[in-house]
N, C-alpha and C. Protein backbone atom coordinates (compact mmCIF):
# COMPACT_ATOMS: atom_id res chain seq x y z
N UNK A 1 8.54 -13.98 7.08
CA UNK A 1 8.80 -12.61 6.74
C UNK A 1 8.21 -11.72 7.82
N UNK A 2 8.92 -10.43 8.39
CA UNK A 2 8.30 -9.77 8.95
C UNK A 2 7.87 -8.40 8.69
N UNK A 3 7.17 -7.42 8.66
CA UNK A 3 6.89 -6.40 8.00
C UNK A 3 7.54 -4.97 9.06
N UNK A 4 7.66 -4.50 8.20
CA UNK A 4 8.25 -3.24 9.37
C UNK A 4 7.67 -2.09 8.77
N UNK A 5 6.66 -1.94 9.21
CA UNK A 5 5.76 -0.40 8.49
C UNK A 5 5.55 0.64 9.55
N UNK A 6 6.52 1.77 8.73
CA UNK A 6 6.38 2.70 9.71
C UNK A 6 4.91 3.78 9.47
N UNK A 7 4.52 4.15 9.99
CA UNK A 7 3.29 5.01 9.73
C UNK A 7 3.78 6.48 9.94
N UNK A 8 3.17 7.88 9.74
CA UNK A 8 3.42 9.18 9.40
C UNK A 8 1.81 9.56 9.44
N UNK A 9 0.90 9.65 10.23
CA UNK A 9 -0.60 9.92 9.86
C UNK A 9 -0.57 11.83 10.66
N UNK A 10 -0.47 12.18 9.26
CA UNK A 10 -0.90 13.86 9.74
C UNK A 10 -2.18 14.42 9.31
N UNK A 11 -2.90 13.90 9.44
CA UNK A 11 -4.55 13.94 9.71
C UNK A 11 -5.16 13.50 10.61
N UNK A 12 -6.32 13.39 10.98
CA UNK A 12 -7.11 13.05 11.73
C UNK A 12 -7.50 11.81 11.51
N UNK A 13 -7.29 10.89 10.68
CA UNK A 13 -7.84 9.75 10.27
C UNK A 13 -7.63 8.66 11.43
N UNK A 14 -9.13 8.21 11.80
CA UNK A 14 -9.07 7.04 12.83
C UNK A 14 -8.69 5.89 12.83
N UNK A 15 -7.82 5.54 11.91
CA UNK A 15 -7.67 4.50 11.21
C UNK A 15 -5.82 4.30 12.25
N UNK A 16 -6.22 3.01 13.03
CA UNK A 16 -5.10 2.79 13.86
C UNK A 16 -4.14 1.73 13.25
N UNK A 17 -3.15 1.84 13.59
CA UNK A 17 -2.02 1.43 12.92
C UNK A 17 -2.25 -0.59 12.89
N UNK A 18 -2.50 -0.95 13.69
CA UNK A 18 -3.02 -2.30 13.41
C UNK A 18 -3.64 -2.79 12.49
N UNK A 19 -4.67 -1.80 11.83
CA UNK A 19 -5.19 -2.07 10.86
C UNK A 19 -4.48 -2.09 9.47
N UNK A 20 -3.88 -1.28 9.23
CA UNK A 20 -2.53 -1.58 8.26
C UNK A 20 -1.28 -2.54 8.45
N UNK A 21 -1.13 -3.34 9.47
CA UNK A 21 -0.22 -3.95 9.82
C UNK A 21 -1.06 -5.44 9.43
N UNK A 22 -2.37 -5.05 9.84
CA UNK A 22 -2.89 -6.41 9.44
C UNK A 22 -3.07 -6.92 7.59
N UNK A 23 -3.40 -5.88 7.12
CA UNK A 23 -3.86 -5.75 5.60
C UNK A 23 -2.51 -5.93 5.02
N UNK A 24 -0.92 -5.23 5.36
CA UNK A 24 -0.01 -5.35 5.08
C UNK A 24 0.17 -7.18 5.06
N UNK A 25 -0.33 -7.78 6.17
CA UNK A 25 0.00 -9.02 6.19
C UNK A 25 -0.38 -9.89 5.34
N UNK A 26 -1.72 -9.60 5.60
CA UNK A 26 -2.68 -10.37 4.58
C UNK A 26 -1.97 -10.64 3.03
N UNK A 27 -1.57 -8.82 2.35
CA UNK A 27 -1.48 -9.19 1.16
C UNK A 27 -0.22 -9.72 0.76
N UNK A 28 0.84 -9.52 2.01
CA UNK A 28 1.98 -11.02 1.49
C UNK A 28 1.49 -11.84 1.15
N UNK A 29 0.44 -12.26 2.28
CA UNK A 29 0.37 -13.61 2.40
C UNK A 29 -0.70 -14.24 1.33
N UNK A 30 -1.23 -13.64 0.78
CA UNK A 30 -1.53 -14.15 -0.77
C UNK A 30 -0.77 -14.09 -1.64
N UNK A 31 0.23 -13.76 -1.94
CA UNK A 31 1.00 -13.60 -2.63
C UNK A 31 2.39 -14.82 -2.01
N UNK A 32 2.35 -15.21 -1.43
CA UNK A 32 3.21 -16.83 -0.94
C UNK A 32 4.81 -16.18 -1.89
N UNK A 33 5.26 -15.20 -1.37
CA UNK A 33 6.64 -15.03 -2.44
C UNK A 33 7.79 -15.31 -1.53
N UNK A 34 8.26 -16.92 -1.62
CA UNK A 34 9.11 -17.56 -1.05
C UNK A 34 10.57 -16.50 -1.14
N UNK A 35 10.87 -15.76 -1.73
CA UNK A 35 12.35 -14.97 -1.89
C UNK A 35 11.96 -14.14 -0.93
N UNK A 36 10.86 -13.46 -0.58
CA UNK A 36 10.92 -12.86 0.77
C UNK A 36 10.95 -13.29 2.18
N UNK A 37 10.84 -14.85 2.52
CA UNK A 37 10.40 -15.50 3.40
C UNK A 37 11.28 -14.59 4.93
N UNK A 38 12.64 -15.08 4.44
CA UNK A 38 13.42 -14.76 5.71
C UNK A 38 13.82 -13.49 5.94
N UNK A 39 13.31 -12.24 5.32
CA UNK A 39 13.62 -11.02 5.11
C UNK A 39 12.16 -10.38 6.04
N UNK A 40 12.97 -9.26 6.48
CA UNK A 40 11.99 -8.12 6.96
C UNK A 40 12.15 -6.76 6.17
N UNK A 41 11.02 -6.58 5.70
CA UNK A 41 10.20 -5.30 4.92
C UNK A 41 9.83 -4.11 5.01
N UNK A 42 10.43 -3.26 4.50
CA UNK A 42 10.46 -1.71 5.21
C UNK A 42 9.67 -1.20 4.21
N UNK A 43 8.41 -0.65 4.97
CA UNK A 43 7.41 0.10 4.07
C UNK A 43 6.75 1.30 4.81
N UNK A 44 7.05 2.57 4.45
CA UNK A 44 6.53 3.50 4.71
C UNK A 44 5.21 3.85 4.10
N UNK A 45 4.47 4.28 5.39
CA UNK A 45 3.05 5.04 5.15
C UNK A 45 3.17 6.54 5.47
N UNK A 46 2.62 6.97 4.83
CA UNK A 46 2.02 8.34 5.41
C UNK A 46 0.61 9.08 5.15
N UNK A 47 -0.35 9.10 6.23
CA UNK A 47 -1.62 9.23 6.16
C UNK A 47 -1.58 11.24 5.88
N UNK A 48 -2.54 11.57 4.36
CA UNK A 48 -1.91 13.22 4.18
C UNK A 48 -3.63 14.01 3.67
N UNK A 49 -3.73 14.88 3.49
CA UNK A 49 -4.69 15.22 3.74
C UNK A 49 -4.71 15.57 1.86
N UNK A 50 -6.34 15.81 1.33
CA UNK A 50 -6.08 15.90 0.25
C UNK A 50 -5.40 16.76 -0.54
N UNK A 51 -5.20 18.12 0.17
CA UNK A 51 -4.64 19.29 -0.55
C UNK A 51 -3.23 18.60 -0.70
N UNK A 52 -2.60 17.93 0.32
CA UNK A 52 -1.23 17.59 0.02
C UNK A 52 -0.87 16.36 -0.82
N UNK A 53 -2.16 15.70 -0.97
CA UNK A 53 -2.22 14.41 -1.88
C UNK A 53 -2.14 15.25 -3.55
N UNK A 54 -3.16 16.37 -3.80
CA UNK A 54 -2.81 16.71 -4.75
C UNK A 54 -2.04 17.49 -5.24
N UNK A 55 -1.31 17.68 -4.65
CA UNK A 55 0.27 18.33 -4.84
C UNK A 55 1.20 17.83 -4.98
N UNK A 56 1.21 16.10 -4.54
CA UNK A 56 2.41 15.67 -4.63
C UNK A 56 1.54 14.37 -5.89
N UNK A 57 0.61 14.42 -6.42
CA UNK A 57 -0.16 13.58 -7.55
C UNK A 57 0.41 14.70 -8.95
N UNK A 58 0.26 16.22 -8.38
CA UNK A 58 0.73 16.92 -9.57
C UNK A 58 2.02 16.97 -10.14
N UNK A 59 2.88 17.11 -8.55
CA UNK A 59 4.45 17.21 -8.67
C UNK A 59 5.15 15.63 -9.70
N UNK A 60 4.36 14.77 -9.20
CA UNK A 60 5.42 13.09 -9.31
C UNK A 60 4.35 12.46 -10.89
N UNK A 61 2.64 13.31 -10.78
CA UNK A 61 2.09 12.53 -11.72
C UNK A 61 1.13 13.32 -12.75
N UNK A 62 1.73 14.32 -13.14
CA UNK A 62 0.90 16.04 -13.55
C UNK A 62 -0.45 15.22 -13.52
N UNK A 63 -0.90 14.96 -12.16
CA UNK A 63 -2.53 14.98 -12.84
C UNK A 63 -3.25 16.54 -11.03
N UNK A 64 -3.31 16.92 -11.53
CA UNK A 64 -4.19 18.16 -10.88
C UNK A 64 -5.26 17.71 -10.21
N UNK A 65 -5.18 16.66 -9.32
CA UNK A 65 -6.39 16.46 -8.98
C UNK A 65 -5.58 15.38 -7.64
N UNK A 66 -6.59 15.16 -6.76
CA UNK A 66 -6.85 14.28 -5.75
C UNK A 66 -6.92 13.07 -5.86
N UNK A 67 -6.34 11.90 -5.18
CA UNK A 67 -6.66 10.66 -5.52
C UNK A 67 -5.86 9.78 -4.39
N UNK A 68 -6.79 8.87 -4.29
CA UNK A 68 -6.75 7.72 -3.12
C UNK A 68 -5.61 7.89 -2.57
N UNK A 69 -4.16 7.49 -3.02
CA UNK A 69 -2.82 6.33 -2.99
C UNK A 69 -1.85 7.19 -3.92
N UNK A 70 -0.61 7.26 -3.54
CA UNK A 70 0.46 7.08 -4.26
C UNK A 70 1.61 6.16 -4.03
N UNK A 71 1.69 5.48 -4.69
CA UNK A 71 3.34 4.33 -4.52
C UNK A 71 4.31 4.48 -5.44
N UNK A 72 5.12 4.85 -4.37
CA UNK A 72 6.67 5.71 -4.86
C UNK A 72 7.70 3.77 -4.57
N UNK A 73 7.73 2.78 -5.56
CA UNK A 73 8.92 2.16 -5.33
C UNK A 73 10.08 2.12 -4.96
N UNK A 74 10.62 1.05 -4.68
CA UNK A 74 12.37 1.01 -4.23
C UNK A 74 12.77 0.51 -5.70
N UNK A 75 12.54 -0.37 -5.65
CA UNK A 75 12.77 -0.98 -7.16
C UNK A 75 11.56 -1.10 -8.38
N UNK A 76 11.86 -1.05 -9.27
CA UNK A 76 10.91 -0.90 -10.54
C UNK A 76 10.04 -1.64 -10.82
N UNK A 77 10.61 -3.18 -10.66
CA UNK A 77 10.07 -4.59 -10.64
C UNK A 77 9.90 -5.48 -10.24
N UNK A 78 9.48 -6.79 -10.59
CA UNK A 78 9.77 -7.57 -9.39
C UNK A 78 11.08 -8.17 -9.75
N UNK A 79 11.08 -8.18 -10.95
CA UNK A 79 13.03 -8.65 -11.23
C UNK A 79 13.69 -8.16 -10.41
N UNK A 80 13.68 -6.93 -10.35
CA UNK A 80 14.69 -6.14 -9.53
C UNK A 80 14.51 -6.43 -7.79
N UNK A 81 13.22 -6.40 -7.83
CA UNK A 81 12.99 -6.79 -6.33
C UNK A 81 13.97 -7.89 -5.76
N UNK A 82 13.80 -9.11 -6.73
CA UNK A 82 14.52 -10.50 -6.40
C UNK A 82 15.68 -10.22 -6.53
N UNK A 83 16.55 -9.52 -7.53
CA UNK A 83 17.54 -9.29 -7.82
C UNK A 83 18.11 -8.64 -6.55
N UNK A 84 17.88 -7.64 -5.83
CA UNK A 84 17.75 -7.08 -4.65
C UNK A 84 18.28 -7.74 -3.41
N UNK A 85 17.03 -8.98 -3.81
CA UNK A 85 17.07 -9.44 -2.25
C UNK A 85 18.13 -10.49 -2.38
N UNK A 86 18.52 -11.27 -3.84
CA UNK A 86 19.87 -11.88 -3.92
C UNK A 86 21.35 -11.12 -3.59
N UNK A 87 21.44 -9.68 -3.94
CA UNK A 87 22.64 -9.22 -3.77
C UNK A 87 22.57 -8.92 -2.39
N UNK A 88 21.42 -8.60 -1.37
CA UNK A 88 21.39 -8.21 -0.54
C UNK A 88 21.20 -8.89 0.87
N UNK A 89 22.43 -8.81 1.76
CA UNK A 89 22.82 -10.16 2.39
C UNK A 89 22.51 -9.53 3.77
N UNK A 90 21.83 -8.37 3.51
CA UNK A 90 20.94 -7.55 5.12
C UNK A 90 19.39 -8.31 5.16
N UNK A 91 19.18 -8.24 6.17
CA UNK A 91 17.99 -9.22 6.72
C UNK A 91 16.71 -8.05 6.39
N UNK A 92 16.92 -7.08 6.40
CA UNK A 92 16.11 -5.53 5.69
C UNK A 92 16.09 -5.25 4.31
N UNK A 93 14.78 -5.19 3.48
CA UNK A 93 14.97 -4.79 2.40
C UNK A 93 13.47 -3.34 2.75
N UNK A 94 14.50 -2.46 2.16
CA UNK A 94 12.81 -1.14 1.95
C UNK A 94 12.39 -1.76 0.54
N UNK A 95 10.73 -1.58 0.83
CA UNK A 95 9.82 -1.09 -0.57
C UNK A 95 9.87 -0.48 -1.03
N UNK A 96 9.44 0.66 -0.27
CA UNK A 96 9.05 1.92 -0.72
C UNK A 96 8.22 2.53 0.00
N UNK A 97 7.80 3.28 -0.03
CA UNK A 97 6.39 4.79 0.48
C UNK A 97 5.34 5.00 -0.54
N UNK A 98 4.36 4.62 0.56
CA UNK A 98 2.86 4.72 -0.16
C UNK A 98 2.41 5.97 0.57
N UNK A 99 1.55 7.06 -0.07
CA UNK A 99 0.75 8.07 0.38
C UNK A 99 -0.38 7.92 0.69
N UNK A 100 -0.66 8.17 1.48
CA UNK A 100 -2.53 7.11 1.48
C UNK A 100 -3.63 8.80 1.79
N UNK A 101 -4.54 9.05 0.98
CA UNK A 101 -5.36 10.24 1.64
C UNK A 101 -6.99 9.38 2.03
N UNK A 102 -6.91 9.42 3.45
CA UNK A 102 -8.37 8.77 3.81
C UNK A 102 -9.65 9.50 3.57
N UNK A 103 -9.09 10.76 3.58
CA UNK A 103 -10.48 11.60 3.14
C UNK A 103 -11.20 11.40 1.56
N UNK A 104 -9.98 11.35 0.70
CA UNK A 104 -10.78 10.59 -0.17
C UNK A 104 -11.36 8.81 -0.21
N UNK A 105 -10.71 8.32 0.06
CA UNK A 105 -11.08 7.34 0.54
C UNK A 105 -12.61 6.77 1.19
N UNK A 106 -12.65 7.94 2.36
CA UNK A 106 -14.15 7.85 2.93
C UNK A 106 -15.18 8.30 2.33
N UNK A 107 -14.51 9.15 1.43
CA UNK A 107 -15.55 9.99 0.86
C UNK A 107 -16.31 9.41 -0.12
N UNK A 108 -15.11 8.54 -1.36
CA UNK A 108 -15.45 7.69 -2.44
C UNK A 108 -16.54 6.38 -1.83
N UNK A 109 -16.13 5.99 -0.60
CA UNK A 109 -16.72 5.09 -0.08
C UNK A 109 -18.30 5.24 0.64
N UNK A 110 -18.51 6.55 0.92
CA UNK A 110 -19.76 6.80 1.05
C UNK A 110 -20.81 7.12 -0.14
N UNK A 111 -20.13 7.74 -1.39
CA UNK A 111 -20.64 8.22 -2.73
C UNK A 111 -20.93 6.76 -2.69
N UNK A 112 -20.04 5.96 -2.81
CA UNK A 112 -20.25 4.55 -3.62
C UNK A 112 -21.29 3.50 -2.97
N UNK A 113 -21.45 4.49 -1.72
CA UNK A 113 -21.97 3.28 -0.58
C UNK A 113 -21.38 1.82 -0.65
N UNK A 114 -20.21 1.97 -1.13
CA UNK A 114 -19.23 0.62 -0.07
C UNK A 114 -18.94 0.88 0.86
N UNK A 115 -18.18 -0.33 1.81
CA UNK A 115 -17.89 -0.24 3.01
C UNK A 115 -16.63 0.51 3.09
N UNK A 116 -16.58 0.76 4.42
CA UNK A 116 -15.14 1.49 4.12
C UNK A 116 -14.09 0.83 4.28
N UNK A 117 -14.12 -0.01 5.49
CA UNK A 117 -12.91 -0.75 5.80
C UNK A 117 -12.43 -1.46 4.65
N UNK A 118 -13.23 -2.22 3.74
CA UNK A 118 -12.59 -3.01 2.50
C UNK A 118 -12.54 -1.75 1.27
N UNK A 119 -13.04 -1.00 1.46
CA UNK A 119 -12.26 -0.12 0.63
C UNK A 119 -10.55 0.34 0.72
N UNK A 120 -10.88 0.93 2.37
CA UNK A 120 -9.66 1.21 2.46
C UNK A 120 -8.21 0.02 2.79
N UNK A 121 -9.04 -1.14 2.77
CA UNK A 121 -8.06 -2.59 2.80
C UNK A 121 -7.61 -2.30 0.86
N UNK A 122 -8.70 -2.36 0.27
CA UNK A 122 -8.65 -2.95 -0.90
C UNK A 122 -7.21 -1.88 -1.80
N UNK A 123 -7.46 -0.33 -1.08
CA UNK A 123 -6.27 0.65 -1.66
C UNK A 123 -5.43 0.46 -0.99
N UNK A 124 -5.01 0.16 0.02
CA UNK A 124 -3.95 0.26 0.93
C UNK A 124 -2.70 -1.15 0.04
N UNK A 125 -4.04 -2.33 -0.04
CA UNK A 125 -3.24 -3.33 -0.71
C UNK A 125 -2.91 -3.21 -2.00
N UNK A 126 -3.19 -2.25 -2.52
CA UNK A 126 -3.47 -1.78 -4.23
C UNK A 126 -1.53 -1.11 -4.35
N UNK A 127 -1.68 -0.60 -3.10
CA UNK A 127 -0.42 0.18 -2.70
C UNK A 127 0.92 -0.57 -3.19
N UNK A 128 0.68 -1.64 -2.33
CA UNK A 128 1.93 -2.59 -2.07
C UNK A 128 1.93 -3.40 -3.09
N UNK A 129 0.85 -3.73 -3.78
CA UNK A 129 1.32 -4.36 -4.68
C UNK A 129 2.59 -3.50 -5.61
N UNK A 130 2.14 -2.07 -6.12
CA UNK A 130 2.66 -1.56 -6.89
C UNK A 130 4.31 -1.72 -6.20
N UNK A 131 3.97 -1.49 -5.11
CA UNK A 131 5.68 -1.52 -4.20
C UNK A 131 6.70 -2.89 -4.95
N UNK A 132 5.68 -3.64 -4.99
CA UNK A 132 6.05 -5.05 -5.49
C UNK A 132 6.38 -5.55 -7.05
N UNK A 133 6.30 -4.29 -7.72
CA UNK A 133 6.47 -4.00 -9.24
C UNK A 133 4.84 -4.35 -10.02
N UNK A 134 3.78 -4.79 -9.53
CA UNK A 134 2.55 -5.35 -10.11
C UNK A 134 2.16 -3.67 -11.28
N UNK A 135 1.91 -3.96 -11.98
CA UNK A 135 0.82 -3.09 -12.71
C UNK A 135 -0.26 -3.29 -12.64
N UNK A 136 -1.07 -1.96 -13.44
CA UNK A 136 -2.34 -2.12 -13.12
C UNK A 136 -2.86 -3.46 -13.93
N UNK A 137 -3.87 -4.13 -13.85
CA UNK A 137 -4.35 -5.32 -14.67
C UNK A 137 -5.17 -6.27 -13.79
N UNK A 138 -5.43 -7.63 -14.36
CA UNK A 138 -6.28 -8.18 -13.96
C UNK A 138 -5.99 -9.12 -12.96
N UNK A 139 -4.53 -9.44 -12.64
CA UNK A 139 -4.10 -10.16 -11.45
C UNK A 139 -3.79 -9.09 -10.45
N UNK A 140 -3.67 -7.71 -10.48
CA UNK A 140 -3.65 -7.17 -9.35
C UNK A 140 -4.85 -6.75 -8.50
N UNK A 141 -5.97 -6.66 -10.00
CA UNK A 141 -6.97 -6.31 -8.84
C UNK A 141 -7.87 -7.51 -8.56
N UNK A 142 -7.32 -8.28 -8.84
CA UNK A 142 -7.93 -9.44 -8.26
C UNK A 142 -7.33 -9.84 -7.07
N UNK A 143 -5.80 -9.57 -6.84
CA UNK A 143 -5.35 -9.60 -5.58
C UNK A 143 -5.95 -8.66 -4.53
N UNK A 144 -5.82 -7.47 -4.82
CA UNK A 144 -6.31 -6.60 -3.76
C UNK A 144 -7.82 -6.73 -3.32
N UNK A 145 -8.93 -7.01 -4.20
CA UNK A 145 -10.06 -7.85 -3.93
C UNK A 145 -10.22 -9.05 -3.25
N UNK A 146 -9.27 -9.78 -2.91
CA UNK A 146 -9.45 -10.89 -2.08
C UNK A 146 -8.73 -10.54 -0.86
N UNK A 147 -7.71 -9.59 -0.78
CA UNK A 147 -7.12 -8.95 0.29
C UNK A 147 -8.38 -8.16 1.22
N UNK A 148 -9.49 -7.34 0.47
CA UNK A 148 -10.11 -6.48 0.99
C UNK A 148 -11.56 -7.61 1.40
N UNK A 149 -11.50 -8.62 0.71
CA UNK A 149 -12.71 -9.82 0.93
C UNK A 149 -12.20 -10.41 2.70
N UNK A 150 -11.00 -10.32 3.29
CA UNK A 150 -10.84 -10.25 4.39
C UNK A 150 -10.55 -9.69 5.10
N UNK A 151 -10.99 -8.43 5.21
CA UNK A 151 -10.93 -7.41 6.15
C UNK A 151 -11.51 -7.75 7.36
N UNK A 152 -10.83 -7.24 8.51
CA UNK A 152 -11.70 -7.07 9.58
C UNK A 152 -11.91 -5.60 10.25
N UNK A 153 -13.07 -5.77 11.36
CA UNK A 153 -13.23 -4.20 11.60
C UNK A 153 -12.00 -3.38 12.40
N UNK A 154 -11.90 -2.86 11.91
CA UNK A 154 -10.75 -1.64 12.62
C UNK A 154 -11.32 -0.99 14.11
C-alpha cells in the first residue's frame, strides 16, 4: 500500500511533513488490512490554528470549544470502506481529511508533561483510525498507543 498524504499546514507548526508520513505508515501497518494492500491512499491534512479549529468543531460538532483533531470520513465504515475498495477498480481510494491544531496539542502536552512527539503521533493516528470507520473504544486506543509507543524524533 502506498499513502498519498497531502499536507495544508497554515501555521507555524514545526512539525515536517515526514513526520506524518511516517506515523501515517506505522498505523497501517498495525492494522495488517490486506483489502488495502495494492491500493494507494488519499488522506488529507491540514495543520489550522485554534481559532479555526474551533469554528469548524462548532460548525460540523456544536461543541464551542477547541480540540486536538477533526476526521471528516470518505466512507462511514469499514464495511463501506471494503465495499469501496471492491467496486473500485482505481488504484486510488481517498479517506478523508483530518484537521490537526498543534497548538493545542503542544499545549495539552506540556500541561500534561507528556512528550510531544507521541502525543502528537498518538492524535494524528487517533485521526486515521476514525478515517478507517474505528470508534471511539478500547481497540482504538489501544491502537493509537502502540502507534505513538513508536515514535521517532521529528
Amino acid at each position: 500500500m502506498k499513502i498519498d498524504l497531502e499536507i495544508n499546514n497554515t501555521t507555524n507548526s514545526p512539525i515536517e511533513s515526514g513526520f506524518f508520513e511516517m506515523m501515517a505508515e506505522k498505523t497501517f501497518a498495525e492494522l495488517k488490512y490486506d483489502f488495502l494492500k495494492d491500493k494507494k491512499v488519499g488522506i488529507s491534512l491540514a495543520l489550522v490554528s485554534p481559532d479555526e479549529i474551533k469554528k469548524l468543531n462548532k460548525e460540523y460538532r456544536q461543541q464551542d470549544s477547541v480540540t486536538d483533531i477533526l476526521s471528516f470520513p470518505e466512507h462511514a465504515s469499514i464495511e463501506e470502506l471494503k465495499k469501496a475498495v471492491l467496486k473500485n477498480s482505481e488504484e486510488e481510494l481517498f479517506l478523508g481529511e483530518l484537521i490537526l491544531c498543534y497548538n493545542d496539542i503542544n499545549e495539552y502536552a506540556k500541561k500534561e508533561g507528556l512528550n510531544l512527539e507521541k502525543e502528537l503521533a498518538k492524535v494524528f493516528s487517533h485521526g486515521i483510525l476514525h478515517l478507517l470507520g474505528f470508534s471511539h473504544g478500547d481497540e482504538m486506543f489501544a491502537l493509537q498507543d502502540v502507534v505513538a509507543g513508536r515514535v521517532s524524533k521529528f
